[in-house]
C-alpha atoms as a PDB file:
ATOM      1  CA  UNK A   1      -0.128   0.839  14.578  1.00  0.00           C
ATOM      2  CA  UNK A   2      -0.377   4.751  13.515  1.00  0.00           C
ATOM      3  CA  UNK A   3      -2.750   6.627  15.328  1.00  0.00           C
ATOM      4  CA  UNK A   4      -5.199   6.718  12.100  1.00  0.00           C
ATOM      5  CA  UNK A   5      -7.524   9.646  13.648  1.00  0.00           C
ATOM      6  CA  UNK A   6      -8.548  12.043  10.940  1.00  0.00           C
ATOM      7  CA  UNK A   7      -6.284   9.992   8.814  1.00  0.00           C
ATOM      8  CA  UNK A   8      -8.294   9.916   5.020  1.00  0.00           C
ATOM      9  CA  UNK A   9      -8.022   7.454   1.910  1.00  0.00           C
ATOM     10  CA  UNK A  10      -8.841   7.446  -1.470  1.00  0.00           C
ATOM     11  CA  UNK A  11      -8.974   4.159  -3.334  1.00  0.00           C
ATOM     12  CA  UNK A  12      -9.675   4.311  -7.305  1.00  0.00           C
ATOM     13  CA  UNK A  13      -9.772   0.884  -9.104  1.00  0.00           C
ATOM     14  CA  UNK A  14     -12.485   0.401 -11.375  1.00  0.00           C
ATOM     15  CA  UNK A  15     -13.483  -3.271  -9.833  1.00  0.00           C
ATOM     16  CA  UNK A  16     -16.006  -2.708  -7.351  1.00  0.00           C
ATOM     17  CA  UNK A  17     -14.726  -5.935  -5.181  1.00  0.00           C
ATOM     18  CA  UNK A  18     -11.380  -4.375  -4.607  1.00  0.00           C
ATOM     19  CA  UNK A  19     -12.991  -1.374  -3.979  1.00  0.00           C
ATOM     20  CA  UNK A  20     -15.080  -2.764  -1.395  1.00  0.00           C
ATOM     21  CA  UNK A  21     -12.554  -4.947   0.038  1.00  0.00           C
ATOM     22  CA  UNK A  22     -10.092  -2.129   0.514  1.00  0.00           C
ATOM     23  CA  UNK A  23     -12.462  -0.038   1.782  1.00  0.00           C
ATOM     24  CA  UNK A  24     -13.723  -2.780   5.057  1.00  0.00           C
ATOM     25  CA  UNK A  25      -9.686  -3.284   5.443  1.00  0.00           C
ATOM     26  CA  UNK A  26      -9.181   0.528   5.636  1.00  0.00           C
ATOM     27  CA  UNK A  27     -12.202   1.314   7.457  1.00  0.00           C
ATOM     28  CA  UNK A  28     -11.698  -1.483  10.251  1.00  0.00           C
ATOM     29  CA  UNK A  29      -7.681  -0.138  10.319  1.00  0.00           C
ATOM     30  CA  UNK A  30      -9.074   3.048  11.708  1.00  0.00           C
ATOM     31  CA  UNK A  31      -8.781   5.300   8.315  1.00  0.00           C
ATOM     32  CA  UNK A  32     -11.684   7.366   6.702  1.00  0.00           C
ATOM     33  CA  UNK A  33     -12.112   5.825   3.460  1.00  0.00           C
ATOM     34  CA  UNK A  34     -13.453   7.210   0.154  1.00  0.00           C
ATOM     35  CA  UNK A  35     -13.721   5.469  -3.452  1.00  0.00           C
ATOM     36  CA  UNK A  36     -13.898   5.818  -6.889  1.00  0.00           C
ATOM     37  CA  UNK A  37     -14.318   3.511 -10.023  1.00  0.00           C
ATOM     38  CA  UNK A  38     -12.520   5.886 -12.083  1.00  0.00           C
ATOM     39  CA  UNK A  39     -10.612   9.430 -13.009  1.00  0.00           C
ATOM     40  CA  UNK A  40     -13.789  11.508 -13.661  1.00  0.00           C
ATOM     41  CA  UNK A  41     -15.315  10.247 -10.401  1.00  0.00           C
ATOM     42  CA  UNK A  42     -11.858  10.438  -8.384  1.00  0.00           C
ATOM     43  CA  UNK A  43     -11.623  14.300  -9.825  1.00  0.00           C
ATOM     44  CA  UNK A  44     -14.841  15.028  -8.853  1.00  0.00           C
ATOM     45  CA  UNK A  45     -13.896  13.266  -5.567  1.00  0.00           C
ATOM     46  CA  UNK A  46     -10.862  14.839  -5.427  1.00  0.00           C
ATOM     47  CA  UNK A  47     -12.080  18.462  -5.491  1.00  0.00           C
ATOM     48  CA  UNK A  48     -14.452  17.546  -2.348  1.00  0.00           C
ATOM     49  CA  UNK A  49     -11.822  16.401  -0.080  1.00  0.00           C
ATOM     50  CA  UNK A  50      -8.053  15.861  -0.159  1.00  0.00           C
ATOM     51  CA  UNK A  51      -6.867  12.547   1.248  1.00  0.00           C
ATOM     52  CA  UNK A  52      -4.223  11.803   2.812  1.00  0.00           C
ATOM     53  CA  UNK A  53      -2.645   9.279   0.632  1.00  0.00           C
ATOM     54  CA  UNK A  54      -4.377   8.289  -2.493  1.00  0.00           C
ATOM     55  CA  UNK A  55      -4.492   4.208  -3.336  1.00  0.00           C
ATOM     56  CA  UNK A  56      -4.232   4.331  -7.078  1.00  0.00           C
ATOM     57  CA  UNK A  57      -4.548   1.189  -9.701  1.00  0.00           C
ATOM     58  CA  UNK A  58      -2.539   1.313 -12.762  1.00  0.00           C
ATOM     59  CA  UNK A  59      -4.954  -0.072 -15.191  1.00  0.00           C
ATOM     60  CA  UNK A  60      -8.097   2.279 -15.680  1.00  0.00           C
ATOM     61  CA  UNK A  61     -10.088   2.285 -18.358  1.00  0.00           C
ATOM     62  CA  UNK A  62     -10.156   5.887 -19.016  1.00  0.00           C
ATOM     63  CA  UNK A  63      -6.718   7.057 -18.262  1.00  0.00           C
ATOM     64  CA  UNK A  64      -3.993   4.770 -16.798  1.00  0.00           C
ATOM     65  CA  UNK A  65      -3.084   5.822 -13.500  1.00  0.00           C
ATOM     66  CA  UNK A  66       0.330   6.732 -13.980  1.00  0.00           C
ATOM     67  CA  UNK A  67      -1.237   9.665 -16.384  1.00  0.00           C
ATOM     68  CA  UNK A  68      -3.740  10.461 -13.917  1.00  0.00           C
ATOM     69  CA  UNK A  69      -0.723  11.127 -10.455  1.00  0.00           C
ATOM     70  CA  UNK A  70       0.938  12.904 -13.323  1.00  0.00           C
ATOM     71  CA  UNK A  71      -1.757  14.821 -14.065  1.00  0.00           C
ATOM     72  CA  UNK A  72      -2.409  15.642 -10.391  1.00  0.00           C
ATOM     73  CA  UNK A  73       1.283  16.344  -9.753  1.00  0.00           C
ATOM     74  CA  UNK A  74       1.110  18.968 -12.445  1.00  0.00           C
ATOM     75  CA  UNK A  75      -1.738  20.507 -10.952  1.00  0.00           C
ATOM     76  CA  UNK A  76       0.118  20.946  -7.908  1.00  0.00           C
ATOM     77  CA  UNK A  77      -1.095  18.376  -5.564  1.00  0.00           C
ATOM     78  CA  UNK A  78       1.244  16.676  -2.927  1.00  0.00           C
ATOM     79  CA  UNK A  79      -0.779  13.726  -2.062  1.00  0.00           C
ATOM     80  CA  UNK A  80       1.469  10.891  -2.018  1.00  0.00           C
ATOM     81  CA  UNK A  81       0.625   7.550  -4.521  1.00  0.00           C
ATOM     82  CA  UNK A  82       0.449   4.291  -3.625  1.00  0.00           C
ATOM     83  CA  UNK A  83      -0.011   1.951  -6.662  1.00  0.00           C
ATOM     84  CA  UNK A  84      -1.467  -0.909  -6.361  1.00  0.00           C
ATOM     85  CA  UNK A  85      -2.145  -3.140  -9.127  1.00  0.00           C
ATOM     86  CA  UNK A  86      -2.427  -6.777 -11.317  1.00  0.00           C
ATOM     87  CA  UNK A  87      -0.038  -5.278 -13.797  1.00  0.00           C
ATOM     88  CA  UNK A  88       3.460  -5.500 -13.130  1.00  0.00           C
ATOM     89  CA  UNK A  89       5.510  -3.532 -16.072  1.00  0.00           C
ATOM     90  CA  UNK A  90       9.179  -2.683 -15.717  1.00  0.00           C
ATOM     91  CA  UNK A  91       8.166   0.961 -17.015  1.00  0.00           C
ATOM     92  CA  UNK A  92       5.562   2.057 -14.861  1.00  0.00           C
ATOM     93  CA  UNK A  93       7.253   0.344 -11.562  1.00  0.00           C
ATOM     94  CA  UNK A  94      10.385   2.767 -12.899  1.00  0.00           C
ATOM     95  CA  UNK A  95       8.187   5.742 -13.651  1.00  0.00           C
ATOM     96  CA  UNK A  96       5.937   5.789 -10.851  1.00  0.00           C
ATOM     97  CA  UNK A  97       8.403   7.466  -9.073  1.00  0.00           C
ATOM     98  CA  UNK A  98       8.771  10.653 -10.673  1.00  0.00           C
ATOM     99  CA  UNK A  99       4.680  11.105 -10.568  1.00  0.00           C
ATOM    100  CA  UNK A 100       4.667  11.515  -6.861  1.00  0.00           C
ATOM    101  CA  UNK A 101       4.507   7.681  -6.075  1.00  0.00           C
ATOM    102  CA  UNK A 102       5.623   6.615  -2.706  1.00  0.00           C
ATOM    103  CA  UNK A 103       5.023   2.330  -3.395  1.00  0.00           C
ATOM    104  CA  UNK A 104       4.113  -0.344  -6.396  1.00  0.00           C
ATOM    105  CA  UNK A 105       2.034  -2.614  -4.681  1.00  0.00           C
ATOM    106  CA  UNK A 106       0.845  -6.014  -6.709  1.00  0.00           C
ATOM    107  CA  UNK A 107      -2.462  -7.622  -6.107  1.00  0.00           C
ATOM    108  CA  UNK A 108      -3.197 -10.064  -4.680  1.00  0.00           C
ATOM    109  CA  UNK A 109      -1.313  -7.866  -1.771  1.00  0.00           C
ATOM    110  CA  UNK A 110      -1.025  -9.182   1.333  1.00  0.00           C
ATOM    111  CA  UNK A 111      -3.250  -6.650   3.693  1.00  0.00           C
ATOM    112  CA  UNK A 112      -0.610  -7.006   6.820  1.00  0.00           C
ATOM    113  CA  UNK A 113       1.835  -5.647   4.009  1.00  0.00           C
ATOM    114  CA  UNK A 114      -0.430  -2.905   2.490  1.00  0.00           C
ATOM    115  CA  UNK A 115      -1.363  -1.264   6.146  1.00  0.00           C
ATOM    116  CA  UNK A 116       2.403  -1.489   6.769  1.00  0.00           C
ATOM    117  CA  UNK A 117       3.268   0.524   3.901  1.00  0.00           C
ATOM    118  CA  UNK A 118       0.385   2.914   4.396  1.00  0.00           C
ATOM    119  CA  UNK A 119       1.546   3.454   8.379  1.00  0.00           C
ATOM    120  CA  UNK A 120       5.089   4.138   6.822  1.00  0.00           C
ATOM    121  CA  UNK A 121       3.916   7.096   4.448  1.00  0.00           C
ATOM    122  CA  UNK A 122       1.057   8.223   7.159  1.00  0.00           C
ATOM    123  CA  UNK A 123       3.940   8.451   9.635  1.00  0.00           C
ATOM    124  CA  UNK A 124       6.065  10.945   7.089  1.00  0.00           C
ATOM    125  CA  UNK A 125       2.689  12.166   5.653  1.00  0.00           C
ATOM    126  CA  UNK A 126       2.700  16.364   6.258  1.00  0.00           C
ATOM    127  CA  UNK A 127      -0.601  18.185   5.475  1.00  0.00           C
ATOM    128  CA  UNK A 128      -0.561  19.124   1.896  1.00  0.00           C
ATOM    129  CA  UNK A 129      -3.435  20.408  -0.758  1.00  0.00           C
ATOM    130  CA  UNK A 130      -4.100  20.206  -3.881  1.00  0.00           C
ATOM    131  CA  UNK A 131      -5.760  23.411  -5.871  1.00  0.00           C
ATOM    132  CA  UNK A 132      -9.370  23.768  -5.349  1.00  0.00           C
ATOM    133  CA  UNK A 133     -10.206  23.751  -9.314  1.00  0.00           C
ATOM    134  CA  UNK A 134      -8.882  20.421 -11.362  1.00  0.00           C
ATOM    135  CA  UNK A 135      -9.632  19.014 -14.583  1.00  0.00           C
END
């Protein structure tokens, strides 16, 4: 596995158990893990620190998360998306793409699966930022 040190997540789904359950898998993987249950609290999150690789879900119930890596792509950040979601659409799974997505990851997702994915972008993963001032 990666070397994970000073490696940082950000998971945003707005059910706590996935939350939580992302966060133990994360944490015991040897990644620094922070959450959010939704786009004002991953803004506000977001303007704190600047992860790594952000851990998106689709389905929000204030903006869908293909609006908000859009949204962060336009305001200039680099930090690669990894969707991960119970809603499998033809349209997003095309789209994500061009929003800075670097996976479309269903759940239930196998965890052996997920941390190989996230070792794969970590491994490619250069330093980036996103502007100190978002919406």
């Amino acid at each position: 596995m990666l070397n994970t040190q000073a490696r940082s997540i950000m998971v945003c789904d707005d059910d706590p158990h996935i939350l939580a359950a992302l966060s133990d898998l994360l944490t015991q993987s040897g990644y620094s893990v922070s959450t959010a249950q939704g786009h004002h609290e991953l803004m506000a999150r977001m303007q704190e620190h600047t992860p790594d690789l952000l851990i998106l879900d689709v389905r929000l119930p204030e903006r869908d998360g293909i609006w908000i890596a859009e949204g962060l792509q336009v305001l200039g950040s680099q930090v690669p998306v990894l969707f991960l979601t119970g809603y499998d659409s033809t349209i997003y799974r095309y789209y994500s793409p061009f929003v800075g997505a670097v996976g479309y990851m269903l759940k239930p997702v196998n965890p052996d699966a997920l941390l190989k994915k996230i070792d794969a972008v970590m491994q490619k993963r250069q330093p980036a930022s996103i502007p100190a001032r978002i919406c």
